[in-house]
C-alpha atoms as a PDB file:
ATOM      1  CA  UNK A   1     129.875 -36.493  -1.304  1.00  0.00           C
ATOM      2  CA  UNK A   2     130.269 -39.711   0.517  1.00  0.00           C
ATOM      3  CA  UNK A   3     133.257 -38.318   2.669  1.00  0.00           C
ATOM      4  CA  UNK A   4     131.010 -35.263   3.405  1.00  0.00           C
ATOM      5  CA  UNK A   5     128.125 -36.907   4.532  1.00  0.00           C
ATOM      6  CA  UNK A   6     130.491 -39.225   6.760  1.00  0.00           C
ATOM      7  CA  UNK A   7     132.338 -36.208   8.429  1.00  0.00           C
ATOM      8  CA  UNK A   8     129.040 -35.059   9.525  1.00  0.00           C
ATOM      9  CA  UNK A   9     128.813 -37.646  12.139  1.00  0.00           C
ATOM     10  CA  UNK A  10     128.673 -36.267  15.582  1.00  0.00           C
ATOM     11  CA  UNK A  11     130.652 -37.229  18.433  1.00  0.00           C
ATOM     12  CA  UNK A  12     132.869 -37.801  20.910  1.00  0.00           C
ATOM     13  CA  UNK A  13     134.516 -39.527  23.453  1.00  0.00           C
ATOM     14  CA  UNK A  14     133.452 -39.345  27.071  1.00  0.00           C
ATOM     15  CA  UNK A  15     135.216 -39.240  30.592  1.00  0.00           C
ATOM     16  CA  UNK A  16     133.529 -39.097  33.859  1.00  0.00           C
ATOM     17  CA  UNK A  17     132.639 -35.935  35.646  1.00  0.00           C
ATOM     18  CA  UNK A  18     135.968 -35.638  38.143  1.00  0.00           C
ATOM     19  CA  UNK A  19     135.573 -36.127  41.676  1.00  0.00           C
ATOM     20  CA  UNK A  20     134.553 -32.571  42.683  1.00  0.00           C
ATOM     21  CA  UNK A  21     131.243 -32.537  40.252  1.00  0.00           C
ATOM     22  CA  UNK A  22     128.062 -32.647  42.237  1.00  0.00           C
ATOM     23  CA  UNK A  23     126.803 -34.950  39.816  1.00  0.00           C
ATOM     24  CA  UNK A  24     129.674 -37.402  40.492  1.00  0.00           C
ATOM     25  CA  UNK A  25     129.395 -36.897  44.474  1.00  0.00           C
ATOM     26  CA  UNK A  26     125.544 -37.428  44.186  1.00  0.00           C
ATOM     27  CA  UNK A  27     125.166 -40.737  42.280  1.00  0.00           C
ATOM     28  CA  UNK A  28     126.953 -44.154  42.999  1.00  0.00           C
ATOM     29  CA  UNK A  29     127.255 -46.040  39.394  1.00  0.00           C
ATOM     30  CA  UNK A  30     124.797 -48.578  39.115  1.00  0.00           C
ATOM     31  CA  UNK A  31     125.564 -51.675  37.324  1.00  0.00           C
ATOM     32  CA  UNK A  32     124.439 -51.988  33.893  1.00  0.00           C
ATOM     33  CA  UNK A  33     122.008 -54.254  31.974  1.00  0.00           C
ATOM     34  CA  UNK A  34     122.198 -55.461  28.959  1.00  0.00           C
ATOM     35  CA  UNK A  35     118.718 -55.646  27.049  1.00  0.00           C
ATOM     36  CA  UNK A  36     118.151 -56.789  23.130  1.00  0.00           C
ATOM     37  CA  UNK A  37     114.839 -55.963  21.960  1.00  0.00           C
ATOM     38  CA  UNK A  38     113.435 -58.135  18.609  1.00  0.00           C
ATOM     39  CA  UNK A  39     112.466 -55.747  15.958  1.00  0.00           C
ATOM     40  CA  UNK A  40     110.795 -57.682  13.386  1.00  0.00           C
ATOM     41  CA  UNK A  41     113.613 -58.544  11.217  1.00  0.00           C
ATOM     42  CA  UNK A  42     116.825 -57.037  13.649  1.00  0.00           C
ATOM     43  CA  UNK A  43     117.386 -56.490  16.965  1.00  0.00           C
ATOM     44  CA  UNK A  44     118.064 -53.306  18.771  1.00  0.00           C
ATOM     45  CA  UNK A  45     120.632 -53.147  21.503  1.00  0.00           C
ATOM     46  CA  UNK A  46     120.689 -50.830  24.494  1.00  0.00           C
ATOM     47  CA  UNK A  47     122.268 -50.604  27.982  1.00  0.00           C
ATOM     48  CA  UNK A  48     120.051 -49.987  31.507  1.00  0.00           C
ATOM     49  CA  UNK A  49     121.862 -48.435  34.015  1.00  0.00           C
ATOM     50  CA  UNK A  50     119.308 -48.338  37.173  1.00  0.00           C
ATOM     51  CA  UNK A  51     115.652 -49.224  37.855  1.00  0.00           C
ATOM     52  CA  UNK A  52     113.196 -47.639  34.836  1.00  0.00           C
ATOM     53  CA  UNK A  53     110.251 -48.878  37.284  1.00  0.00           C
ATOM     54  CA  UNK A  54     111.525 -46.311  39.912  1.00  0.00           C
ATOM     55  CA  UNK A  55     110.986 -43.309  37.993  1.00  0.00           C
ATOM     56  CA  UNK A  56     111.203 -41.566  34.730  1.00  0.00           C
ATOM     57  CA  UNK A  57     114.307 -43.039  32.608  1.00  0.00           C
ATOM     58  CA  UNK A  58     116.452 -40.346  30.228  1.00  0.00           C
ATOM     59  CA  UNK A  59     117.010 -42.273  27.360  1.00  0.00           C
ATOM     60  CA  UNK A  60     119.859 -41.261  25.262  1.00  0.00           C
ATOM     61  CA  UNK A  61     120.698 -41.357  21.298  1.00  0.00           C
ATOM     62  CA  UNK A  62     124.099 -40.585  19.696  1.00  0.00           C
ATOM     63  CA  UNK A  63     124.711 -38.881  17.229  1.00  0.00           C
ATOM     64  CA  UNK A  64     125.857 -39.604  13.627  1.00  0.00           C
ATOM     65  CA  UNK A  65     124.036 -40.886  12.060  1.00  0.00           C
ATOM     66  CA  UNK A  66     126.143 -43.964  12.402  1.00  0.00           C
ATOM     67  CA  UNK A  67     127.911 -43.976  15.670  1.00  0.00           C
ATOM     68  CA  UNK A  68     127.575 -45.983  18.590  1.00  0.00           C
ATOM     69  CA  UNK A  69     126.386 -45.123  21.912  1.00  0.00           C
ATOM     70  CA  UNK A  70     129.821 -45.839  24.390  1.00  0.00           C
ATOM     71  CA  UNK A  71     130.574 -42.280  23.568  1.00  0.00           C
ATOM     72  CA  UNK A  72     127.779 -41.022  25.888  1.00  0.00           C
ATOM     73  CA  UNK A  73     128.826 -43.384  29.144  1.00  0.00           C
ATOM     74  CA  UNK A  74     129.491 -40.280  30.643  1.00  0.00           C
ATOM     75  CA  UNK A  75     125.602 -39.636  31.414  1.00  0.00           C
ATOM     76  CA  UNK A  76     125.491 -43.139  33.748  1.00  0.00           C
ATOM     77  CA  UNK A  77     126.611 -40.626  36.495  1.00  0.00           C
ATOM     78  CA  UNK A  78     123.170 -38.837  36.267  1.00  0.00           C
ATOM     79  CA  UNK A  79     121.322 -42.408  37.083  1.00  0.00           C
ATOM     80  CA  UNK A  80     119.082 -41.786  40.152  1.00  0.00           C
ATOM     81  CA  UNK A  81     116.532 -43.604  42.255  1.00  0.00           C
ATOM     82  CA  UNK A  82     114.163 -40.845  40.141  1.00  0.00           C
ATOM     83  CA  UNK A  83     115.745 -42.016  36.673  1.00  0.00           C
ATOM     84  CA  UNK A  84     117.578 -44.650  35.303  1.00  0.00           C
ATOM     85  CA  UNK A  85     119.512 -43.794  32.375  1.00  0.00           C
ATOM     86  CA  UNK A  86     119.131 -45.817  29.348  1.00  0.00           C
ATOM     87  CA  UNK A  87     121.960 -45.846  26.258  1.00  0.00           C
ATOM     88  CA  UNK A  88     120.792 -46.592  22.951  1.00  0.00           C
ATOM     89  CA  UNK A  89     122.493 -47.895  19.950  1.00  0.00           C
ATOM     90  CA  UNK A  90     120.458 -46.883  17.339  1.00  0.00           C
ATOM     91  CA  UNK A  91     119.114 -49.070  13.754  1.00  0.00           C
ATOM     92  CA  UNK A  92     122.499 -49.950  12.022  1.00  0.00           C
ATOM     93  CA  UNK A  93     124.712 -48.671  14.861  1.00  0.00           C
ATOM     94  CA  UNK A  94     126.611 -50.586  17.455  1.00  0.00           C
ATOM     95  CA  UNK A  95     125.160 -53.929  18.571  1.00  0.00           C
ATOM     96  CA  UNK A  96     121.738 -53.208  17.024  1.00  0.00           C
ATOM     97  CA  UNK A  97     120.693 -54.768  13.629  1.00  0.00           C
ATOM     98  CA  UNK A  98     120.565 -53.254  10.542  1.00  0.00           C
ATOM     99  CA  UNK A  99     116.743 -53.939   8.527  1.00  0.00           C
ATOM    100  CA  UNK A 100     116.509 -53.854   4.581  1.00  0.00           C
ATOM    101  CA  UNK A 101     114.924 -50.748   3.103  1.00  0.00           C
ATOM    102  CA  UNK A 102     115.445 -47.037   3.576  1.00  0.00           C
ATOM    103  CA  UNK A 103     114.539 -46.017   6.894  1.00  0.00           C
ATOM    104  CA  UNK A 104     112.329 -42.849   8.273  1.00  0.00           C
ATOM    105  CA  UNK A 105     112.253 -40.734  10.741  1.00  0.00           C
ATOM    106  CA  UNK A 106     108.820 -42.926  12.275  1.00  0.00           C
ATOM    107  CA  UNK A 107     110.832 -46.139  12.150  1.00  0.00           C
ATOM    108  CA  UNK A 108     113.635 -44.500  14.358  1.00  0.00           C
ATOM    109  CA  UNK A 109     110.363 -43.024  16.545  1.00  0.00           C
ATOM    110  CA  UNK A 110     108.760 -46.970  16.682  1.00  0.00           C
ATOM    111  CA  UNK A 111     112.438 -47.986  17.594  1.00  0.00           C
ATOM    112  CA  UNK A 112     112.541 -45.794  20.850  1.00  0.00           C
ATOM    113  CA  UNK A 113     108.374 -46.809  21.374  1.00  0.00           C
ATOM    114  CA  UNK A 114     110.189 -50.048  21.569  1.00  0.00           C
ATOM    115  CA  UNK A 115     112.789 -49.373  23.840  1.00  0.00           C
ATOM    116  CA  UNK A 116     110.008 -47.668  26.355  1.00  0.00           C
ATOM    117  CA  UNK A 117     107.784 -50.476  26.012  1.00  0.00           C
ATOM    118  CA  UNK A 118     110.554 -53.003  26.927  1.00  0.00           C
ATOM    119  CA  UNK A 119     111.809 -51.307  29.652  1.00  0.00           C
ATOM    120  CA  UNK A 120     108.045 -50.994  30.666  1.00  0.00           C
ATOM    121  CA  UNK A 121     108.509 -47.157  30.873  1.00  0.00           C
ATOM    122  CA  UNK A 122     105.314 -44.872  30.077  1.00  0.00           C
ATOM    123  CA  UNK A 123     107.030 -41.833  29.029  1.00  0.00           C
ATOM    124  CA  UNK A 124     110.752 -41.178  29.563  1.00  0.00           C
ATOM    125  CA  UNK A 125     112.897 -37.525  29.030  1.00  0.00           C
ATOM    126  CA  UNK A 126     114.517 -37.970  25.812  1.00  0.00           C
ATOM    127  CA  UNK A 127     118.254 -36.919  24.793  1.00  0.00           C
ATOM    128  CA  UNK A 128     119.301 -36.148  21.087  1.00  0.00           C
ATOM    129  CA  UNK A 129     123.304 -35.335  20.582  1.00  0.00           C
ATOM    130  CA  UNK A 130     124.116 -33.522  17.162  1.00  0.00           C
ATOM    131  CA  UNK A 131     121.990 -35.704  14.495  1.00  0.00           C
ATOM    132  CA  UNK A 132     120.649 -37.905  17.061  1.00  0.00           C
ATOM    133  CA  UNK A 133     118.140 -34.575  18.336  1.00  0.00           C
ATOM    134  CA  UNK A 134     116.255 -35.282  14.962  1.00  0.00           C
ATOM    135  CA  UNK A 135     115.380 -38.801  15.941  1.00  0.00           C
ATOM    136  CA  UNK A 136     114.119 -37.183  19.280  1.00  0.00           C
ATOM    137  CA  UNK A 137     111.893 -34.608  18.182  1.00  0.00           C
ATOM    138  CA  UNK A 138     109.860 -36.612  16.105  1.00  0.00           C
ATOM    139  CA  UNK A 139     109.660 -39.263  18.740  1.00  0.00           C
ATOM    140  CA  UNK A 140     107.595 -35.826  20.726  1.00  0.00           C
ATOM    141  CA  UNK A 141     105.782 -35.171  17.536  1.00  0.00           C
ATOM    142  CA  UNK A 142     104.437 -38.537  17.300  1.00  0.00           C
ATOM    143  CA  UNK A 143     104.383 -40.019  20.270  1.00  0.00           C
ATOM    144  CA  UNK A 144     103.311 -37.000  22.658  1.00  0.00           C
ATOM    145  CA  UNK A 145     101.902 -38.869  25.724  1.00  0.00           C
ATOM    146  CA  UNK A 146     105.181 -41.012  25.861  1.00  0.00           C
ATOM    147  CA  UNK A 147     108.053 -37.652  26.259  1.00  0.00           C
ATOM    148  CA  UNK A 148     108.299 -36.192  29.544  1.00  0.00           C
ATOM    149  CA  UNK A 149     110.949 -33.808  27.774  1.00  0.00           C
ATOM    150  CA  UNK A 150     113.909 -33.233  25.169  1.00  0.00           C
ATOM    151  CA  UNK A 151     117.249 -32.518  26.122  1.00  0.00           C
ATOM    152  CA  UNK A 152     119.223 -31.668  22.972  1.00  0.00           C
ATOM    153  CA  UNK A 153     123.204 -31.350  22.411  1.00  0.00           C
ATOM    154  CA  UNK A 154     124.544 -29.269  19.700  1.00  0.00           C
ATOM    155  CA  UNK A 155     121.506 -30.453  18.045  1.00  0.00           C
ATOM    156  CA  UNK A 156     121.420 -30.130  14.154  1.00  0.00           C
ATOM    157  CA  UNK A 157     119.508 -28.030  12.498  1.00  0.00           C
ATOM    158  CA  UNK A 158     115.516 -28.746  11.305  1.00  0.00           C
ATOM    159  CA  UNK A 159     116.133 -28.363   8.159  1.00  0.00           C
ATOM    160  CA  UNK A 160     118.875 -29.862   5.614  1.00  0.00           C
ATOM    161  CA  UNK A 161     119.580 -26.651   4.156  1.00  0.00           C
ATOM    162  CA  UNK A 162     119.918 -25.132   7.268  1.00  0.00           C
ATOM    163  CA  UNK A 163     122.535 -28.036   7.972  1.00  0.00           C
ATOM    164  CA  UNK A 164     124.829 -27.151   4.927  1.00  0.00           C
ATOM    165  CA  UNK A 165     124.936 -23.782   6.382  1.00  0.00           C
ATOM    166  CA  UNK A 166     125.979 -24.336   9.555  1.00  0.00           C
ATOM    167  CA  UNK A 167     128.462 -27.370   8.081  1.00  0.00           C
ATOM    168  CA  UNK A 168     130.216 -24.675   5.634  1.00  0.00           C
ATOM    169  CA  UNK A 169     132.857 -24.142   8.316  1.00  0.00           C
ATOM    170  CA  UNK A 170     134.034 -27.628   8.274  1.00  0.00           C
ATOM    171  CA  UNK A 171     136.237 -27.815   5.462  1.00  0.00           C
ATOM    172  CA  UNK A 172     138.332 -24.653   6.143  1.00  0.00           C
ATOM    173  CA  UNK A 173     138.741 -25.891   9.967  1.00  0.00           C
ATOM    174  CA  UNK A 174     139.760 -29.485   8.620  1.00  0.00           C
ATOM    175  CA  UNK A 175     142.223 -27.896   6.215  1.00  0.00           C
ATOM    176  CA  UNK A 176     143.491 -25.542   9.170  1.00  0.00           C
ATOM    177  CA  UNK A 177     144.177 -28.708  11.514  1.00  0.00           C
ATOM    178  CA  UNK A 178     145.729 -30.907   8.866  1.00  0.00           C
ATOM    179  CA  UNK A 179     148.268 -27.615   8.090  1.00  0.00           C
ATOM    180  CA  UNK A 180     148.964 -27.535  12.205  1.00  0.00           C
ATOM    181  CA  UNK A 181     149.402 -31.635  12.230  1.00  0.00           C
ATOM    182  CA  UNK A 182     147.003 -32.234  14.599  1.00  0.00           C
ATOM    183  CA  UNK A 183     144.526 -33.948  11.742  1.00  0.00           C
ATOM    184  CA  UNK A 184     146.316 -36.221   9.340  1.00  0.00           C
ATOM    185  CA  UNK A 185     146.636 -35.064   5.487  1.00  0.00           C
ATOM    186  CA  UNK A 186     145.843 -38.271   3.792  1.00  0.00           C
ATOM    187  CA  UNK A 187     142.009 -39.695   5.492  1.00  0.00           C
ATOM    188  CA  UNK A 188     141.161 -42.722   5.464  1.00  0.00           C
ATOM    189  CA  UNK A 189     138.449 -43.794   3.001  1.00  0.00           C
ATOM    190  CA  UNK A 190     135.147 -43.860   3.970  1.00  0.00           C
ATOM    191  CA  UNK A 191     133.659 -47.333   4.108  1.00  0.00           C
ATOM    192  CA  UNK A 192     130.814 -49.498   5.893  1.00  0.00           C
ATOM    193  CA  UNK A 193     133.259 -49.241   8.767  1.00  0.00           C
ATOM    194  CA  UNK A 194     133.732 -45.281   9.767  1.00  0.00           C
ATOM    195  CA  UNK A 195     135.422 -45.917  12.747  1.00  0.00           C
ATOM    196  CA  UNK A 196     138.680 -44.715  11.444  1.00  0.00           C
ATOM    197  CA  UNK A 197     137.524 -41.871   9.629  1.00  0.00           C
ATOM    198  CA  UNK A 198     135.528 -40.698  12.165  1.00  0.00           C
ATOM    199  CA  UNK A 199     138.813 -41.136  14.829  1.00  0.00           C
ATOM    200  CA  UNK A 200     140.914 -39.248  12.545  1.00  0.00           C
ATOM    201  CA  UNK A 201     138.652 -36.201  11.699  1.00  0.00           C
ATOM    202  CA  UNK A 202     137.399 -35.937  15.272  1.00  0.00           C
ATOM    203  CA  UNK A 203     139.819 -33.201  16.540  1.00  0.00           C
ATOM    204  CA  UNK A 204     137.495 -30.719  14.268  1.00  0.00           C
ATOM    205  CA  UNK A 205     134.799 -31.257  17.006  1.00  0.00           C
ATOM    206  CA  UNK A 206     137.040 -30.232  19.615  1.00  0.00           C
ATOM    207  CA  UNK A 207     137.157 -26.460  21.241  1.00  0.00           C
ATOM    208  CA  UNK A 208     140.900 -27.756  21.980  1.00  0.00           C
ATOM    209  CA  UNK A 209     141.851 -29.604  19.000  1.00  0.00           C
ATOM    210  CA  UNK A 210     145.102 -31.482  21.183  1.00  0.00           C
ATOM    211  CA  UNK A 211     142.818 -32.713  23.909  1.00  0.00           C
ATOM    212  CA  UNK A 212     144.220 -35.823  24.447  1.00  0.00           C
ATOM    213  CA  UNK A 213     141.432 -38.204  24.271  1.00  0.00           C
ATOM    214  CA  UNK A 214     140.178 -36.578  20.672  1.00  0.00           C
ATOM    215  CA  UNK A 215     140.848 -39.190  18.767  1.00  0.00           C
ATOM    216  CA  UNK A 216     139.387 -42.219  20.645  1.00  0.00           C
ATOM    217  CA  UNK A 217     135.892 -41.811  19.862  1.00  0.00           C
ATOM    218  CA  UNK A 218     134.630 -43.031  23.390  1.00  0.00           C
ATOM    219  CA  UNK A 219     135.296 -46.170  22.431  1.00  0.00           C
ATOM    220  CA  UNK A 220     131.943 -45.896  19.854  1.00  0.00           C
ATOM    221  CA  UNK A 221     132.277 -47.426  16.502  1.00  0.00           C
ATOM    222  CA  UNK A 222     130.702 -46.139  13.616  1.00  0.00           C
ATOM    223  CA  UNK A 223     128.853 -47.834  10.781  1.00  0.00           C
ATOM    224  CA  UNK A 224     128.255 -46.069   7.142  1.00  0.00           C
ATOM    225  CA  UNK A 225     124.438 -45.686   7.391  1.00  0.00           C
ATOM    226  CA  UNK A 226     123.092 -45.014   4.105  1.00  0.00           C
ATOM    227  CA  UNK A 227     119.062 -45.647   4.818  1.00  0.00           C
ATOM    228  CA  UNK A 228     118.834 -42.933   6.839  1.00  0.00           C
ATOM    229  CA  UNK A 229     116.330 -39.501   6.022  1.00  0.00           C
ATOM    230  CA  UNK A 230     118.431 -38.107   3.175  1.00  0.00           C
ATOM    231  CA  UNK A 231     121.224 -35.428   4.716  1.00  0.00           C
ATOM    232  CA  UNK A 232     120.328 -33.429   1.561  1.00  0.00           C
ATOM    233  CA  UNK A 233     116.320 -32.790   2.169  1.00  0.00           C
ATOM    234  CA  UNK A 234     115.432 -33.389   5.701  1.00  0.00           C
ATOM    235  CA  UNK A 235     113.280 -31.246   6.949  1.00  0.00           C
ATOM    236  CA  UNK A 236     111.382 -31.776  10.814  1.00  0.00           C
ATOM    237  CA  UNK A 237     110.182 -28.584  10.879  1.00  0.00           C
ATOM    238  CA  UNK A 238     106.463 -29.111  11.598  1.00  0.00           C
ATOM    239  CA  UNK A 239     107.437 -32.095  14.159  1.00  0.00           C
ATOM    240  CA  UNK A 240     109.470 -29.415  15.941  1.00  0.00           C
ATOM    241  CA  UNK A 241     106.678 -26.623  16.063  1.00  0.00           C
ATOM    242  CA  UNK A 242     104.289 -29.218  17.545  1.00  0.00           C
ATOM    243  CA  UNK A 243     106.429 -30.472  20.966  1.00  0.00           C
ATOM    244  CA  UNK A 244     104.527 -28.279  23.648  1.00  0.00           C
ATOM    245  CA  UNK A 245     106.288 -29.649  26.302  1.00  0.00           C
ATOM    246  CA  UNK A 246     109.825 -28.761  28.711  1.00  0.00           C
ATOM    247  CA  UNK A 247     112.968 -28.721  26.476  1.00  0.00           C
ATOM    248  CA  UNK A 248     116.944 -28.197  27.540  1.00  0.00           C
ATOM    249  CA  UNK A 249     119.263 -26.663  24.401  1.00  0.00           C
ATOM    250  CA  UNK A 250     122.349 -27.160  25.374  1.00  0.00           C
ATOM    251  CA  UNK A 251     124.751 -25.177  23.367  1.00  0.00           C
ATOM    252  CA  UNK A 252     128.476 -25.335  23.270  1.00  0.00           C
ATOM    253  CA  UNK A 253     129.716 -21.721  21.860  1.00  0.00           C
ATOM    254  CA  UNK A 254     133.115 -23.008  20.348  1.00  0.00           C
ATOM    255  CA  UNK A 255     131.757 -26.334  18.555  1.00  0.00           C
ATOM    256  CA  UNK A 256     132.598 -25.793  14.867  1.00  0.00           C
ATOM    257  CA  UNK A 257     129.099 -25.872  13.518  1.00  0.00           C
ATOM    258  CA  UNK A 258     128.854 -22.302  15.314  1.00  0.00           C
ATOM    259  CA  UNK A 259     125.503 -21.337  15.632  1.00  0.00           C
ATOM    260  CA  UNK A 260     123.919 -24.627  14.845  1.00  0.00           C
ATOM    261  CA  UNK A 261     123.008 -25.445  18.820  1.00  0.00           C
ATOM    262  CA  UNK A 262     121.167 -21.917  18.980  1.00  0.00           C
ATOM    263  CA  UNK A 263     118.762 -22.747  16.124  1.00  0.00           C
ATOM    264  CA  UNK A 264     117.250 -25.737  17.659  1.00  0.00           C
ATOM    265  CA  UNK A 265     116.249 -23.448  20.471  1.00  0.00           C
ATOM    266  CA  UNK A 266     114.175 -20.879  17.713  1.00  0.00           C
ATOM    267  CA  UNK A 267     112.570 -24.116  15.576  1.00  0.00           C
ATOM    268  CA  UNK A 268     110.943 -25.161  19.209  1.00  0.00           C
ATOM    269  CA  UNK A 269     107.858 -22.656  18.957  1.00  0.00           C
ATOM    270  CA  UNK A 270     105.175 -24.181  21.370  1.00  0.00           C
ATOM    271  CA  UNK A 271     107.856 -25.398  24.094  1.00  0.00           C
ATOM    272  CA  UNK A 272     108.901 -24.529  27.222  1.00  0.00           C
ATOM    273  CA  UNK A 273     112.932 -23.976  25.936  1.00  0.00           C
ATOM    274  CA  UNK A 274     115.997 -23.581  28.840  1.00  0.00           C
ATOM    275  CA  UNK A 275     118.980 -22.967  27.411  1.00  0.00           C
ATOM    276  CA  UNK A 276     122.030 -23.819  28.482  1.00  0.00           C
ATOM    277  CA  UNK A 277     125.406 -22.104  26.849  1.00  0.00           C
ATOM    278  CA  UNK A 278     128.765 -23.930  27.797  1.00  0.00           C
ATOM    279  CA  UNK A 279     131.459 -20.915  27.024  1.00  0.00           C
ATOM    280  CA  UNK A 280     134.643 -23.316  26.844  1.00  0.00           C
ATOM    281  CA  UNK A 281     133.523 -26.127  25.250  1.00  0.00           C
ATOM    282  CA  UNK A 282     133.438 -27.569  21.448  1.00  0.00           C
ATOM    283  CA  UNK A 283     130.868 -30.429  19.733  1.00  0.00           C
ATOM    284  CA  UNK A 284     132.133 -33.163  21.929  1.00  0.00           C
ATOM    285  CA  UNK A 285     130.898 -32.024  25.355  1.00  0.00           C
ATOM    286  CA  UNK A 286     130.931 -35.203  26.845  1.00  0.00           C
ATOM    287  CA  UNK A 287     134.813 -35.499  27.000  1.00  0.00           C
ATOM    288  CA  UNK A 288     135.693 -32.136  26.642  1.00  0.00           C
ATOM    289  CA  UNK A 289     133.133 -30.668  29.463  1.00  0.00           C
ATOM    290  CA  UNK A 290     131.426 -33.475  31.132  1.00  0.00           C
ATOM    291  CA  UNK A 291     131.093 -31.794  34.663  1.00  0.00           C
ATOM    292  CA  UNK A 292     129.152 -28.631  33.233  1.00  0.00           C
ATOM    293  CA  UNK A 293     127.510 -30.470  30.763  1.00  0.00           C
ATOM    294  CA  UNK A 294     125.885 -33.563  33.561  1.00  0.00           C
ATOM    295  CA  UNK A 295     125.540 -30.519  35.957  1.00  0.00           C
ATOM    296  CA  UNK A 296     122.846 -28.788  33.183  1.00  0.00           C
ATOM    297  CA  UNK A 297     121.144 -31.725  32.632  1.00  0.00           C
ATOM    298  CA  UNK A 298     120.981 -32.956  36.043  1.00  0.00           C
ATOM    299  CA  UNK A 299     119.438 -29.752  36.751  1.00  0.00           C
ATOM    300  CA  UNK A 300     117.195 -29.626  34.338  1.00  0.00           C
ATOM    301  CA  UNK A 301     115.679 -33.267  35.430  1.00  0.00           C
ATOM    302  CA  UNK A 302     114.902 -32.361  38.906  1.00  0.00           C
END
């Protein structure tokens, strides 16, 4: 059970948009900032890439839970005069802290507060990647006048059970990539330090399993988070049904978790929902199909 729950981390590694991306022609990179906000007991840890002051930020969260947030570099191209981008290394994850006790979904919502506050930024558009979308829509749910929208990737489902579902296909695709080489037979063992396990299993997020940068996880680390909402009973249903505002879906049709992406889209009742459906692309967008992927979301923004 503790492998399983470890293999449902989320992620990827990034690469730029190449040079012929409108994103990329559009935005110089600015230079980033570190900032460490005190959190009571721990610190969190995030990077500020641009002026928050200038306009409305898009703060990102990876996903997980237990990765880092290097994996999403990728989205510093989309920093603008109108938004800075802001990378966030979630409780336990990267350089942020790790508190005693077990951890809700309002502490991960008072964490981002937190972030918004420091960067003195009244609302910012928020963006969830696989597990990571959970933490985002019930920062909307909770903290309504502070979300000027949601951007989701390959979000998981609202609901555990709808999770183990969508996470059946895992195992036979695993077993199918270890037969073909690509995945090693013998895994390392899960321990407070995923990185390797999550390196070694990443091809399985991958439309192209042999993309060469599979196994590099962005240069994220992970951490074994076990204070997290349970994986077995989550359920954000009801924080879900109340975000009224805009919301982007983006779905990638080959990522292994098959349909997963498109139920986000149904659980968002009262919103405004664009979706966005990336044909050639797995779970790992951000290296696999970073030009399509900034392109959406750059869109979507303006």
């Amino acid at each position: 059970m503790l492998r399983t729950a470890a293999l449902i981390a989320v992620v990827a590694c990034h690469s730029p948009p190449p040079p012929s991306s409108p994103v990329a022609q559009s935005t110089a990179l600015p230079v980033a900032r570190e900032l460490t906000i005190q959190r009571g007991s721990f610190t969190l840890h995030a990077t500020v890439h641009g002026d928050p002051a200038t306009g409305i930020p898009l703060v990102a969260l990876p996903g997980g839970p237990g990765l880092s947030a290097h994996y999403l570099d990728a989205l510093v191209a989309l920093a603008t005069p109108a938004h800075a981008v802001v990378l966030v290394d979630p409780r336990g994850t990267g350089a942020s802290g790790s508190p005693l006790g077990d951890w809700t979904f309002d502490d991960y919502s008072a964490d981002l507060a937190a972030v918004l506050d420091a960067i003195k930024a009244p609302r910012a558009h928020v963006l969830g990647h696989s597990f990571a979308a959970l933490y985002a829509i019930a920062f909307a749910a909770s903290h309504r006048d502070r979300i000027a929208s949601l951007v989701l990737v390959d979000s998981v489902p609202v609901t555990a059970a709808q999770l183990a579902e969508d996470f059946s296909a895992f195992p036979k695709r695993l077993a199918e990539l270890q037969e073909q080489g690509l995945v090693a037979r013998e895994l390392p063992e899960p321990t407070a330090d995923c990185t390797a396990l999550m390196r070694a299993v990443a091809p399985v997020w991958y439309a192209d399993p042999s993309w060469p940068t599979a196994t590099e996880l962005g240069h994220s680390t992970c951490r074994m988070i076990d204070r997290t909402p349970t994986l077995s009973t989550y359920d954000v249903t009801a924080q879900a049904a109340r975000y009224t505002g805009r919301a982007l879906v983006i779905v990638p049709e080959r990522s292994v978790f098959g349909v997963m992406g498109s139920r986000i889209a149904a659980s968002l009742t009262s919103a405004r929902v664009e979706t966005q459906r990336l044909a050639a692309c797995g779970h790992m967008v951000f290296d696999e199909c970073p030009a399509p992927t900034l392109a959406a979301i750059d869109a979507f923004l303006r």
